[in-house]
N, C-alpha and C. Protein backbone atom coordinates (compact mmCIF):
# COMPACT_ATOMS: atom_id res chain seq x y z
N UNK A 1 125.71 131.93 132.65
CA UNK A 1 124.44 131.72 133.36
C UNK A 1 123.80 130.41 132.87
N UNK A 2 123.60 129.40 133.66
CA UNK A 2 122.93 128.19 133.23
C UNK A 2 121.10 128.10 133.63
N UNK A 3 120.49 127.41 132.77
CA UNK A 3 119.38 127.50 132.77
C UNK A 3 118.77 126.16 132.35
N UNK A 4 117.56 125.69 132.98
CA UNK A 4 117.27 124.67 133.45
C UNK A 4 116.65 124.28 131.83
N UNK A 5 116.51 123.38 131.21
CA UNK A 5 116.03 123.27 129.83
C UNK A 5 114.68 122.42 130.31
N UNK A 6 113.95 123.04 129.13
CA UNK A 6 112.11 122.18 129.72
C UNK A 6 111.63 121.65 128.97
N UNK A 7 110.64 120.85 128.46
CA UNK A 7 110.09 120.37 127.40
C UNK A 7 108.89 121.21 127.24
N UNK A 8 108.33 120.43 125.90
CA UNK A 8 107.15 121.56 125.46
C UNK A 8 105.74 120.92 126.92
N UNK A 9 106.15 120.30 127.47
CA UNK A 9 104.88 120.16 128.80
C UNK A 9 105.22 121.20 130.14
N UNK A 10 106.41 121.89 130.49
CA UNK A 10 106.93 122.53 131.03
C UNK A 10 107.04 121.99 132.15
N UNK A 11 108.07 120.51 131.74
CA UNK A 11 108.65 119.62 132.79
C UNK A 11 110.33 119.95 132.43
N UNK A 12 110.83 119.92 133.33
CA UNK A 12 112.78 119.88 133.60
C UNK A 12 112.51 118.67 132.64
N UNK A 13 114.11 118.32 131.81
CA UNK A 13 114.46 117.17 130.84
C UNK A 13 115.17 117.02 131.69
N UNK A 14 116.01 117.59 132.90
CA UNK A 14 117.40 117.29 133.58
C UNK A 14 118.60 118.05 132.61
N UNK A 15 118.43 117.89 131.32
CA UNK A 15 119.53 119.09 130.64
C UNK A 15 119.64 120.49 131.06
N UNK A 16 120.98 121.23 130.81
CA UNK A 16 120.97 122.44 131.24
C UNK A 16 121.27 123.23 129.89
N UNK A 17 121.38 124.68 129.75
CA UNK A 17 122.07 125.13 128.60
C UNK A 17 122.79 126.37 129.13
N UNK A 18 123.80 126.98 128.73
CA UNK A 18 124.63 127.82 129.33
C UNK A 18 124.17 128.76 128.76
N UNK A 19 123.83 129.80 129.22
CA UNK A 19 123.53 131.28 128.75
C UNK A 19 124.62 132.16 128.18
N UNK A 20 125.48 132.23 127.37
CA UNK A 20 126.83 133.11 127.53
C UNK A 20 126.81 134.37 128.00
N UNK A 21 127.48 134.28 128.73
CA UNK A 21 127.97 136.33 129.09
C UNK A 21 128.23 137.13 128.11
N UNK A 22 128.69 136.52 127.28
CA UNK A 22 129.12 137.36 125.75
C UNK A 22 127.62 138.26 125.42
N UNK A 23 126.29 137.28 125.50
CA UNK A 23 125.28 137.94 125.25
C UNK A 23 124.47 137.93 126.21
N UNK A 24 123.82 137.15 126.88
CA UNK A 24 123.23 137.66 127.92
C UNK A 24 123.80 138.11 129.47
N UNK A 25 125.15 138.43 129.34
CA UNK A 25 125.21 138.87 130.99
C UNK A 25 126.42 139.82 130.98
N UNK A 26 126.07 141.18 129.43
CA UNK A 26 126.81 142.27 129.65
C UNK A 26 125.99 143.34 130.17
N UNK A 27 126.75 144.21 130.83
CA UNK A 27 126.36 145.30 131.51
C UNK A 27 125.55 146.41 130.30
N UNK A 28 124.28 146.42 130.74
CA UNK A 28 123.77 147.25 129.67
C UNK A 28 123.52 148.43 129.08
N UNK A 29 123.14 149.17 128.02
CA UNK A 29 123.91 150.10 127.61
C UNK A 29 121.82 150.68 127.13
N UNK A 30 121.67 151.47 127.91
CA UNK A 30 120.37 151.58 127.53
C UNK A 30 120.59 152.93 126.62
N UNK A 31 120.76 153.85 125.85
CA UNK A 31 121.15 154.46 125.29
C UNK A 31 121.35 153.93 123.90
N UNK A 32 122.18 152.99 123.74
CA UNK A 32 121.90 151.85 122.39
C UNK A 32 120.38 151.21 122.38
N UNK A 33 119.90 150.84 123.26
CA UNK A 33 118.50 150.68 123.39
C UNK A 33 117.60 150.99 122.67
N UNK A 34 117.81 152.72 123.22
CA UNK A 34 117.00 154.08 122.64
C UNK A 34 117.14 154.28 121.31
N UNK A 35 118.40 154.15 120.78
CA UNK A 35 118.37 154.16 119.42
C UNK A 35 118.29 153.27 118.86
N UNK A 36 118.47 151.61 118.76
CA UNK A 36 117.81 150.80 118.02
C UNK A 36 116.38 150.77 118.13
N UNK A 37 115.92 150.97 119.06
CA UNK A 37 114.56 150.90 118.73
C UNK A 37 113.67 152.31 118.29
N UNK A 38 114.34 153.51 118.33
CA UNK A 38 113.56 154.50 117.77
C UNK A 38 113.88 154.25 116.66
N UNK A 39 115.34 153.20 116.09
CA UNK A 39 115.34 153.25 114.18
C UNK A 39 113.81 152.58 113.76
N UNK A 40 113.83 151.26 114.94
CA UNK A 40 112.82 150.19 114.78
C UNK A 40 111.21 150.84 114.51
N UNK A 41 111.23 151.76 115.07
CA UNK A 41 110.10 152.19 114.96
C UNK A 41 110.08 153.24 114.08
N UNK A 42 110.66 153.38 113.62
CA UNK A 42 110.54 155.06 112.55
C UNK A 42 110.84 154.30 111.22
N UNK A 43 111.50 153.03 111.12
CA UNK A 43 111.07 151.85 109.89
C UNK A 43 109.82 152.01 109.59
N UNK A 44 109.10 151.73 111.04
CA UNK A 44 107.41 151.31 110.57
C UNK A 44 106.96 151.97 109.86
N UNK A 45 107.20 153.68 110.23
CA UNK A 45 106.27 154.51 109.47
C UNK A 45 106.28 154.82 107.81
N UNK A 46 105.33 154.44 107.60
CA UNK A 46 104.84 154.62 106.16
C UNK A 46 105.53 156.17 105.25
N UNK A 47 105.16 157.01 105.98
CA UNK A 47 105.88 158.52 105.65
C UNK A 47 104.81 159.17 104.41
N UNK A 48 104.10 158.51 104.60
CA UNK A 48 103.21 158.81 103.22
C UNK A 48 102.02 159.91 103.28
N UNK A 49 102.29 160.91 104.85
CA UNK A 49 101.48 161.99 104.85
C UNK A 49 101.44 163.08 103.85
N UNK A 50 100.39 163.95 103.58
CA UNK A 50 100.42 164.76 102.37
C UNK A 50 99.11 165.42 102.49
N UNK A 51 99.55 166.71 102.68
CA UNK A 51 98.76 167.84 102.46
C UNK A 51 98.37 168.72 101.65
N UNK A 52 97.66 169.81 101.00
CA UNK A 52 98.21 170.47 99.70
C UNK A 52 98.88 171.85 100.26
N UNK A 53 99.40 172.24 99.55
CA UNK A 53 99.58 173.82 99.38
C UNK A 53 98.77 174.43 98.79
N UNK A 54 99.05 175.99 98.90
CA UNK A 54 98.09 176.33 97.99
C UNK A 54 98.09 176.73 96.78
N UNK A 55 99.47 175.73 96.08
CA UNK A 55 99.54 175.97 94.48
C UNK A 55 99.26 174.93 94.03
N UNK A 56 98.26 173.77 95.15
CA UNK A 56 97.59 172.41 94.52
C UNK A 56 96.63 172.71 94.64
N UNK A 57 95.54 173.45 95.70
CA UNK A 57 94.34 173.46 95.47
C UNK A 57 93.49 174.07 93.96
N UNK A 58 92.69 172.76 93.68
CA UNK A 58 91.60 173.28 92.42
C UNK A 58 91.13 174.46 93.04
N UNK A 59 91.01 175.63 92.56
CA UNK A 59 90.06 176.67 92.52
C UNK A 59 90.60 177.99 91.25
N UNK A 60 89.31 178.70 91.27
CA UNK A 60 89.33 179.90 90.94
C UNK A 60 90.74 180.95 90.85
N UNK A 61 91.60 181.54 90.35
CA UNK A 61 92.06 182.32 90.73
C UNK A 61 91.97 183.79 90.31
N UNK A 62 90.38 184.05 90.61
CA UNK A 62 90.15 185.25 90.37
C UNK A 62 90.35 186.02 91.29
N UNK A 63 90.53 187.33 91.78
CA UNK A 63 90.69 188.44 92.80
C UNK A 63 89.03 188.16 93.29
N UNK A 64 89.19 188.14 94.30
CA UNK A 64 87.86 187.55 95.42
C UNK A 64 86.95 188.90 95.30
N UNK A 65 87.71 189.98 95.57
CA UNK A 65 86.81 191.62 95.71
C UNK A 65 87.71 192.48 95.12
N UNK A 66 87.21 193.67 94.85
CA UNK A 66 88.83 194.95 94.53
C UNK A 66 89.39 195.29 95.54
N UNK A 67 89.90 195.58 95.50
CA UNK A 67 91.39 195.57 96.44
C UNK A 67 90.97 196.47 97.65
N UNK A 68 90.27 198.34 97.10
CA UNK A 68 89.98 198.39 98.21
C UNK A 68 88.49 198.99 98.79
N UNK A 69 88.52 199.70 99.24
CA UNK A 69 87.48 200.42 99.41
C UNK A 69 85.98 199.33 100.18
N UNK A 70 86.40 197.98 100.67
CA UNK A 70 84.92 196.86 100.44
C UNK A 70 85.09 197.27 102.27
N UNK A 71 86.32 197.71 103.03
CA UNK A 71 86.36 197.95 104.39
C UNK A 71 86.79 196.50 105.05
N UNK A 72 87.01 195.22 104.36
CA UNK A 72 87.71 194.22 104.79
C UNK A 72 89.23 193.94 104.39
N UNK A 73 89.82 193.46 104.58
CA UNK A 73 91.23 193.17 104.45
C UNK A 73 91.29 192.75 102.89
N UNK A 74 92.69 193.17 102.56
CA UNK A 74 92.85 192.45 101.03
C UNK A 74 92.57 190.99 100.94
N UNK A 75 92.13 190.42 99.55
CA UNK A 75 92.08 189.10 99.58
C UNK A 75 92.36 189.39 97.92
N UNK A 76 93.19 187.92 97.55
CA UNK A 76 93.44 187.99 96.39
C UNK A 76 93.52 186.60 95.35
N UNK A 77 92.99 185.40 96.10
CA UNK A 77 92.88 184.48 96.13
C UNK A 77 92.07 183.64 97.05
N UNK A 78 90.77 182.56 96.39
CA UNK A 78 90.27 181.62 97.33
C UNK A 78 90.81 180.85 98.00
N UNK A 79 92.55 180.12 97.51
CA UNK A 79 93.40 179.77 97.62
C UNK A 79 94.24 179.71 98.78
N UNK A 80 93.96 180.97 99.47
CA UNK A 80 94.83 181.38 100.47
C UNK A 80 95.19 180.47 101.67
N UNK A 81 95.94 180.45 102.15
CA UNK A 81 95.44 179.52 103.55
C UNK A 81 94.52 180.21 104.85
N UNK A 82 94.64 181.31 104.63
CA UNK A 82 93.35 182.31 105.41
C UNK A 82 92.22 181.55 105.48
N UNK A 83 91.68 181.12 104.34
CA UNK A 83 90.47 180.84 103.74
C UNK A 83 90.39 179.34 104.31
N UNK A 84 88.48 178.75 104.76
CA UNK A 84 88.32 177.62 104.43
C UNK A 84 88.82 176.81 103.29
N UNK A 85 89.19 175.81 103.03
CA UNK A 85 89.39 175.18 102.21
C UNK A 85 90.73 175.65 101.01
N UNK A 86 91.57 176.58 101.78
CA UNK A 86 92.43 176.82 101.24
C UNK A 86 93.62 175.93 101.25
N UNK A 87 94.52 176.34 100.98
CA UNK A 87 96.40 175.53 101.10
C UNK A 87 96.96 175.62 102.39
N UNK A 88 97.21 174.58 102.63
CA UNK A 88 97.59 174.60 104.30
C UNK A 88 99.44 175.11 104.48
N UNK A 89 99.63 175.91 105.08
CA UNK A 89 101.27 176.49 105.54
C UNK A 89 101.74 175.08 106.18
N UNK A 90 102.71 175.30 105.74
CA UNK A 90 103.86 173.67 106.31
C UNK A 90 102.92 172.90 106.56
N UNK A 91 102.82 172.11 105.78
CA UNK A 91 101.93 170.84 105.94
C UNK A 91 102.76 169.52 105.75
N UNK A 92 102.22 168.64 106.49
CA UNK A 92 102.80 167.11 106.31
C UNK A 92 103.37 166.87 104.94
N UNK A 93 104.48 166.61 104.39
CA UNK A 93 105.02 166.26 102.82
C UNK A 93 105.57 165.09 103.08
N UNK A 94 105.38 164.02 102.11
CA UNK A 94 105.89 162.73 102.33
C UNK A 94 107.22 162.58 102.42
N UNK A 95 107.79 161.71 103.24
CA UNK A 95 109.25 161.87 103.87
C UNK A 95 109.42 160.28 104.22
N UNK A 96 110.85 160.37 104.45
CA UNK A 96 111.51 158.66 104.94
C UNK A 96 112.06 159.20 106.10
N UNK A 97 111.51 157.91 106.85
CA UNK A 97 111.51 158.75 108.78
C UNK A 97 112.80 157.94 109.15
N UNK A 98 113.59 156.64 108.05
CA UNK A 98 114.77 156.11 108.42
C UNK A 98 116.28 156.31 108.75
N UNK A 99 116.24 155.89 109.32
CA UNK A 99 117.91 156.61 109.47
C UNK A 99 118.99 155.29 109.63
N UNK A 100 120.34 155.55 109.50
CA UNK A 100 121.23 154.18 109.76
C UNK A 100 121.65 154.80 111.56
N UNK A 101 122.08 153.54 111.50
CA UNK A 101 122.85 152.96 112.73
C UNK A 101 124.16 152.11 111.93
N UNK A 102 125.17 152.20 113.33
CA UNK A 102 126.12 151.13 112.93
C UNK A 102 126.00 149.86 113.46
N UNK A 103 126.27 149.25 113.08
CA UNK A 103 126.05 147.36 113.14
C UNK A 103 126.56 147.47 114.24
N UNK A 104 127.33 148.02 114.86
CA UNK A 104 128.24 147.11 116.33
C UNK A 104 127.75 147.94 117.29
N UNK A 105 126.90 148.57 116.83
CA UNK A 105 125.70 149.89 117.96
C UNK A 105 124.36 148.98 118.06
N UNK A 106 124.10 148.40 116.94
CA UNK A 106 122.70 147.27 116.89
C UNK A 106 122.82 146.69 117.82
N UNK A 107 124.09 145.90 117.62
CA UNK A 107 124.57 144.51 118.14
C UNK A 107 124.54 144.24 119.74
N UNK A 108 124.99 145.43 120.30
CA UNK A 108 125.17 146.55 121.46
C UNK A 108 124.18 146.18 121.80
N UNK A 109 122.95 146.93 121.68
CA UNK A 109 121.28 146.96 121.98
C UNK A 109 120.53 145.92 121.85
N UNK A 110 120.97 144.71 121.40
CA UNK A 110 120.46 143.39 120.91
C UNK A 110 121.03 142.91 122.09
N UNK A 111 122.08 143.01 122.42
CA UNK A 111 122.73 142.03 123.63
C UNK A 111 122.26 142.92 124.78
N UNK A 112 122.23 143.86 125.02
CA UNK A 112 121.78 144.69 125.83
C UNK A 112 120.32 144.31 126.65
N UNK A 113 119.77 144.45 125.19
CA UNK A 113 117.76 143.38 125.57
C UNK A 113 117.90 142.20 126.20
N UNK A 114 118.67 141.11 125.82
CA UNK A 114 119.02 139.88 125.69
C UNK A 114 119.29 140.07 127.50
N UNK A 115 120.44 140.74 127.93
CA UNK A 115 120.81 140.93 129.16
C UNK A 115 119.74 141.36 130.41
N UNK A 116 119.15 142.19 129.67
CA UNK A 116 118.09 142.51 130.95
C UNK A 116 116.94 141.61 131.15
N UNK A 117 116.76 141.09 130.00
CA UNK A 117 115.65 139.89 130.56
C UNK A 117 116.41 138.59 131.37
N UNK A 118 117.83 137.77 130.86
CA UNK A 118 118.19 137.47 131.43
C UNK A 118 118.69 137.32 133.08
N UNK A 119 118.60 139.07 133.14
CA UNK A 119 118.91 139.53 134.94
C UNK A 119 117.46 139.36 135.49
N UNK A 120 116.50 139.52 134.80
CA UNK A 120 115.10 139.68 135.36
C UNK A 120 114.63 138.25 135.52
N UNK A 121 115.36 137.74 135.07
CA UNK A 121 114.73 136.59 135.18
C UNK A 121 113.97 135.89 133.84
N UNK A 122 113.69 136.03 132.96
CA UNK A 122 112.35 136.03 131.96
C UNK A 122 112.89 136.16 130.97
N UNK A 123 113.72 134.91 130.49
CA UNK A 123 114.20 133.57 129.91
C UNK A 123 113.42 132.39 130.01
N UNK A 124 113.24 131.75 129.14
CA UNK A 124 112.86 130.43 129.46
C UNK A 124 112.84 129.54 128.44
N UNK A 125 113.93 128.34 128.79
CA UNK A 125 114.74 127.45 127.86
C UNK A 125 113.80 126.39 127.25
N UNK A 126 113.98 125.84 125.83
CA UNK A 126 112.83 124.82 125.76
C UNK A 126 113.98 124.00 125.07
N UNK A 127 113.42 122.60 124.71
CA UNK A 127 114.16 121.86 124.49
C UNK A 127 113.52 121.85 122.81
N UNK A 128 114.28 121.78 121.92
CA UNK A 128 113.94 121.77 120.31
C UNK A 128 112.56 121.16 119.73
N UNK A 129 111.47 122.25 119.49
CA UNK A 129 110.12 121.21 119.28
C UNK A 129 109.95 121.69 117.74
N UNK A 130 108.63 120.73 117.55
CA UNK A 130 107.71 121.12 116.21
C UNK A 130 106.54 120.86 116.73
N UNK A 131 105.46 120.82 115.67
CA UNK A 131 104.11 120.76 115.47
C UNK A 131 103.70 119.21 114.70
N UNK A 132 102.72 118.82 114.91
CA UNK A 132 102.21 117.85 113.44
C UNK A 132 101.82 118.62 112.95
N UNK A 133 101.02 119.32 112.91
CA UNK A 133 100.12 120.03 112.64
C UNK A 133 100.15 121.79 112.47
N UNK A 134 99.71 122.83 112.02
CA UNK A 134 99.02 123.76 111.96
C UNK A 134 97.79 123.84 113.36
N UNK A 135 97.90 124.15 114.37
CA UNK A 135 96.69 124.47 115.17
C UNK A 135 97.21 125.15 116.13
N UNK A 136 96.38 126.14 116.56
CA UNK A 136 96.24 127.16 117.83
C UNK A 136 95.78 126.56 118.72
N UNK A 137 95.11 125.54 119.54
CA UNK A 137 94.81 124.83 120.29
C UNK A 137 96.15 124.49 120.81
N UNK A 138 97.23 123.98 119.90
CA UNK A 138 98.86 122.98 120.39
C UNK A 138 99.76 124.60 121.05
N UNK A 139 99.24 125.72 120.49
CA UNK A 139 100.11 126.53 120.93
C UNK A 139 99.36 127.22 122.30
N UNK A 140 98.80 127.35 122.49
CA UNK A 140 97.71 127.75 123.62
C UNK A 140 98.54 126.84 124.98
N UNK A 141 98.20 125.32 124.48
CA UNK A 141 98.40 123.94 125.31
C UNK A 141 99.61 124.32 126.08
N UNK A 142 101.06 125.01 124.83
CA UNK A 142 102.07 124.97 125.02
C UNK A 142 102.44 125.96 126.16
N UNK A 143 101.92 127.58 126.27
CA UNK A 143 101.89 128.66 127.03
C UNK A 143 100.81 128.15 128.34
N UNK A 144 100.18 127.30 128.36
CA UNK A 144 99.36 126.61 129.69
C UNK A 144 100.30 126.00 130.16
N UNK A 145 100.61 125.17 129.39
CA UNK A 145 102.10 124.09 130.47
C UNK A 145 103.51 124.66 131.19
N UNK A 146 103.58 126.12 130.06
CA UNK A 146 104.65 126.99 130.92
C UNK A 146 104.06 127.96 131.64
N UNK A 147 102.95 128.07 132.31
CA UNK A 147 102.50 128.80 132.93
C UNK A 147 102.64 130.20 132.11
N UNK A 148 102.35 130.51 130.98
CA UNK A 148 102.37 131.57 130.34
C UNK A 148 101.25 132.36 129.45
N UNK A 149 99.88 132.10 129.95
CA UNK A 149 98.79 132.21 129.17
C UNK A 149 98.75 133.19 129.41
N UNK A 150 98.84 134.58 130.04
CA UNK A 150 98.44 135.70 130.21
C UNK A 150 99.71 136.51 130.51
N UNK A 151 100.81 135.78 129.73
CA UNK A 151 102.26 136.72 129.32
C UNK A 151 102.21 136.93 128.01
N UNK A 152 102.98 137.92 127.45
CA UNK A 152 103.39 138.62 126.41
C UNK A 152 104.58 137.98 126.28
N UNK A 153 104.57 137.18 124.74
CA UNK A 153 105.43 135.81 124.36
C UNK A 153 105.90 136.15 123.66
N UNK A 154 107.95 135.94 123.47
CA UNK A 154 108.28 135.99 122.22
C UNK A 154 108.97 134.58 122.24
N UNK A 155 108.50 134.33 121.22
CA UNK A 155 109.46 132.80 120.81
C UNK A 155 110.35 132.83 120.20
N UNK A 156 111.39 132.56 120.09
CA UNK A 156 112.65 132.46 119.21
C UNK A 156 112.74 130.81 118.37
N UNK A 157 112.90 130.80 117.65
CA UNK A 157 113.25 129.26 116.95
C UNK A 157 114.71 129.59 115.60
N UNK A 158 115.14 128.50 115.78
CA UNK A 158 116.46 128.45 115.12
C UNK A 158 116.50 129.27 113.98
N UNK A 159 115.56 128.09 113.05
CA UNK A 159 115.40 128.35 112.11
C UNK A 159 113.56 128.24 112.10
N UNK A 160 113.05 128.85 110.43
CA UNK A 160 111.71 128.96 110.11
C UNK A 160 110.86 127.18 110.67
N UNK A 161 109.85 127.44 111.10
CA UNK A 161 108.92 126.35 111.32
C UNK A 161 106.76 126.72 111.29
N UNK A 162 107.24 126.55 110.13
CA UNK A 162 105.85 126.93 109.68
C UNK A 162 104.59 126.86 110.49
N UNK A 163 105.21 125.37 111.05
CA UNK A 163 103.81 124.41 111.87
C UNK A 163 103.42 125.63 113.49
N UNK A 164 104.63 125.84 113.73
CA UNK A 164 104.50 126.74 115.22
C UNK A 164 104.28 128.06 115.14
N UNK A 165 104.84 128.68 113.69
CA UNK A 165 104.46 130.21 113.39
C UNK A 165 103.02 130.47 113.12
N UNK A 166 102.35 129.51 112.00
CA UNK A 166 101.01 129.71 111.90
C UNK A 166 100.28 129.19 113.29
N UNK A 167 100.36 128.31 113.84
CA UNK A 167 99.61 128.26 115.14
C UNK A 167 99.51 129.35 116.13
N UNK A 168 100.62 130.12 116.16
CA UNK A 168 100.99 131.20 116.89
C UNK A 168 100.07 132.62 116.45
N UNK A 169 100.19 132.87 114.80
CA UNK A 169 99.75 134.15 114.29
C UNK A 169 98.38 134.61 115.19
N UNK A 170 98.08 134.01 115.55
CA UNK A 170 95.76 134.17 115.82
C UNK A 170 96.18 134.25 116.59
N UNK A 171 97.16 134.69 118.42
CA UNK A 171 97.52 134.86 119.40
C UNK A 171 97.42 136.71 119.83
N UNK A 172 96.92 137.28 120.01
CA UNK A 172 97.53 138.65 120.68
C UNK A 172 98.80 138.72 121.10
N UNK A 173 98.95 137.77 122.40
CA UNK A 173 99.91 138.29 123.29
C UNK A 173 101.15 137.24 122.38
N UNK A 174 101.40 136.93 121.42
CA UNK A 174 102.41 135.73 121.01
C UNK A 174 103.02 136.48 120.06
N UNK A 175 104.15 136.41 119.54
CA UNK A 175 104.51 136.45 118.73
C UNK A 175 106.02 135.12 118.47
N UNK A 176 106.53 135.13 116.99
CA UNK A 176 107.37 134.17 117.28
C UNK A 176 108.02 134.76 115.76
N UNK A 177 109.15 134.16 116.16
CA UNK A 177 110.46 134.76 114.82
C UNK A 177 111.67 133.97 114.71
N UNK A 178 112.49 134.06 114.02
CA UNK A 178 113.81 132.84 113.76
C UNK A 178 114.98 133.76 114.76
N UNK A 179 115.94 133.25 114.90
CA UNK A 179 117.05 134.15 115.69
C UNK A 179 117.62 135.34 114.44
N UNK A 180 117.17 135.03 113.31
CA UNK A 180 118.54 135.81 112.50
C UNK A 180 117.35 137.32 112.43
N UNK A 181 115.98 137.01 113.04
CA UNK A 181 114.62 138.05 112.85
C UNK A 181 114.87 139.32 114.36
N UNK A 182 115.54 138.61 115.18
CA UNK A 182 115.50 139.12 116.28
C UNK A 182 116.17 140.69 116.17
N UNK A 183 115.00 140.96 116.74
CA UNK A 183 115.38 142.77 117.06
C UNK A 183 115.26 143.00 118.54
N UNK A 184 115.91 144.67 118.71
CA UNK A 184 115.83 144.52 120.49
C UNK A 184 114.34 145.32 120.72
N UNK A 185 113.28 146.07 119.65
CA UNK A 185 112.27 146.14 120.85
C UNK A 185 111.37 144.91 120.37
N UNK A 186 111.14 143.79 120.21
CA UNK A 186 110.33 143.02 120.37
C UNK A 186 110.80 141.87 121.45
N UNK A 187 112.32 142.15 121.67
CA UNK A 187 112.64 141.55 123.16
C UNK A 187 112.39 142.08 124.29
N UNK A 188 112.64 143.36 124.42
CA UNK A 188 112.21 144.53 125.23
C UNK A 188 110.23 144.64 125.34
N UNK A 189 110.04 144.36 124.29
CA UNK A 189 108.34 144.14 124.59
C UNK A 189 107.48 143.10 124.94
N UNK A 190 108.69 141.74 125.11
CA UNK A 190 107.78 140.56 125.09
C UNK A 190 108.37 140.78 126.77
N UNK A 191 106.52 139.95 127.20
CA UNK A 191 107.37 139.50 128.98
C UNK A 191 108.54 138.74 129.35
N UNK A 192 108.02 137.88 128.67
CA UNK A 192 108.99 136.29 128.46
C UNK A 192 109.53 136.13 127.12
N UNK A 193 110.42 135.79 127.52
CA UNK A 193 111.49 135.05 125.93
C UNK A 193 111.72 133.66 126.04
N UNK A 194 111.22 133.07 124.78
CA UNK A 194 111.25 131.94 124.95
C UNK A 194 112.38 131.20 123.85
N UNK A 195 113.33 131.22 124.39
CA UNK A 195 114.54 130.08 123.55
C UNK A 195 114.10 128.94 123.14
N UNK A 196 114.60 128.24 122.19
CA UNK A 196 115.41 127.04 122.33
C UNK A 196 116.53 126.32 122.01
N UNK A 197 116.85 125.45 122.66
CA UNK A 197 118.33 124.57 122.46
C UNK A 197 118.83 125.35 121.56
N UNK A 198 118.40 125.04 120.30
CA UNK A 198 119.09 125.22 118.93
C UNK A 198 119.03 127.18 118.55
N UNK A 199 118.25 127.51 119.38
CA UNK A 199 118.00 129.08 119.15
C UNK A 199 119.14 129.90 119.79
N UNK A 200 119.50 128.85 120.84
CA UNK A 200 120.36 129.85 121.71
C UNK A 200 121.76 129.85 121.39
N UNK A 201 122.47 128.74 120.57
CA UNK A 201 123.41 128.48 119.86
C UNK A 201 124.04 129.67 118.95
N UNK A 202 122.49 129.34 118.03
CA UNK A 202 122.43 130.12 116.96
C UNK A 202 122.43 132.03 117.10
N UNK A 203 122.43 132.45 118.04
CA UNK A 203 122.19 133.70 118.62
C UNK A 203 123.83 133.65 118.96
N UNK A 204 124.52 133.14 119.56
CA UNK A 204 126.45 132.61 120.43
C UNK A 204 126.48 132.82 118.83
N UNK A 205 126.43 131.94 117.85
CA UNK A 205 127.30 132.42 117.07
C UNK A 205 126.97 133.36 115.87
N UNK A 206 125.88 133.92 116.19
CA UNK A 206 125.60 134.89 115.71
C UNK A 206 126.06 136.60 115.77
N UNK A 207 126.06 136.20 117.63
CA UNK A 207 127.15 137.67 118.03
C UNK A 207 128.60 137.54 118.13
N UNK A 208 128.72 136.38 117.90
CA UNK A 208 130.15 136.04 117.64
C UNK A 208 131.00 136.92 116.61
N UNK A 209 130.42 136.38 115.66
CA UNK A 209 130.88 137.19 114.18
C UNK A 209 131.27 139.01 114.56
């Protein structure tokens, strides 16, 4: 699949860059999808919920009343989970919500993302930039010239570039990452994907391996 390469004003250079089929134009496998990104997201979680039982709660453990004759139910503890402020039954216990995958199941779901934006259209090639500078103003400028101010942006860049990541951070709808960062739901969540030259290389021989 060839694709028209643009500059950071979102004018044609006249260069093209070839999209490979290897990664963007296999038949996709949404099922790998589902599971790279439920790993992706069950990473996030902290796991750090925690409740007590009721052999943590501080209290008393005196017999509440005698046993019988009071005409209410036994009680034998403030403790109870019956009780306000007692020990809660199965309660949240801190846990690791991670699980593995195999690499060539990732890889799968990475090219998979890669593919459906490609069929959709929502790709879009840039030709290798930087910053002078640190400013959100140059990155704003940049999503105005591609007609992209009110899309959900992912940028790809080769390698790290400080000048375009910090301009980017103060963005909502932006985000931006190196190719070796790329996961499939932040491709799957951005509207547009934004390559460049050197990004898209680096991705070919990345799924190469």
């Amino acid at each position: 699949m060839e694709v028209n390469v643009l500059n950071v004003s979102g004018k044609q250079t006249g260069a093209k860059v070839q999209l490979p089929d290897s990664v963007f134009g296999i038949e996709p496998n949404d099922h790998a999808i589902y599971l790279d990104v439920k790993q992706y997201l069950a990473n996030q979680r902290q796991g750090t919920h925690k409740s007590k039982q009721r052999n943590e709660i501080a209290g008393s453990t005196r017999k509440l009343h005698k046993q019988k004759g009071t005409g209410g139910a036994r009680a034998g503890s403030i403790k109870s989970p019956l009780f306000n402020g007692g020990g809660r039954v199965f309660g949240p216990q801190p846990r690791d919500y991670s699980f593995k995958l195999n690499k060539k199941l990732k890889s799968l779901a990475r090219k998979s993302a890669l593919s459906y934006k490609a069929q959709d259209s929502n790709v879009v090639v840039l030709e290798d930039f930087s910053f002078d500078a640190v400013k959100t103003k140059s990155y704003i400028q940049l999503l105005a010239d591609l007609n992209l101010t009110n899309e959900k942006t992912l940028l790809v860049l080769p390698a790290a570039n400080n000048n375009v990541y910090l301009s980017s951070r103060n963005l909502k709808k932006t985000k931006v990452i190196t190719a070796d960062q790329l996961n499939t739901y932040d491709v799957l969540n951005a509207g547009k994907l934004i390559l460049t030259s050197g990004s898209v290389k680096t991705l070919e021989e990345a799924f190469a391996k």
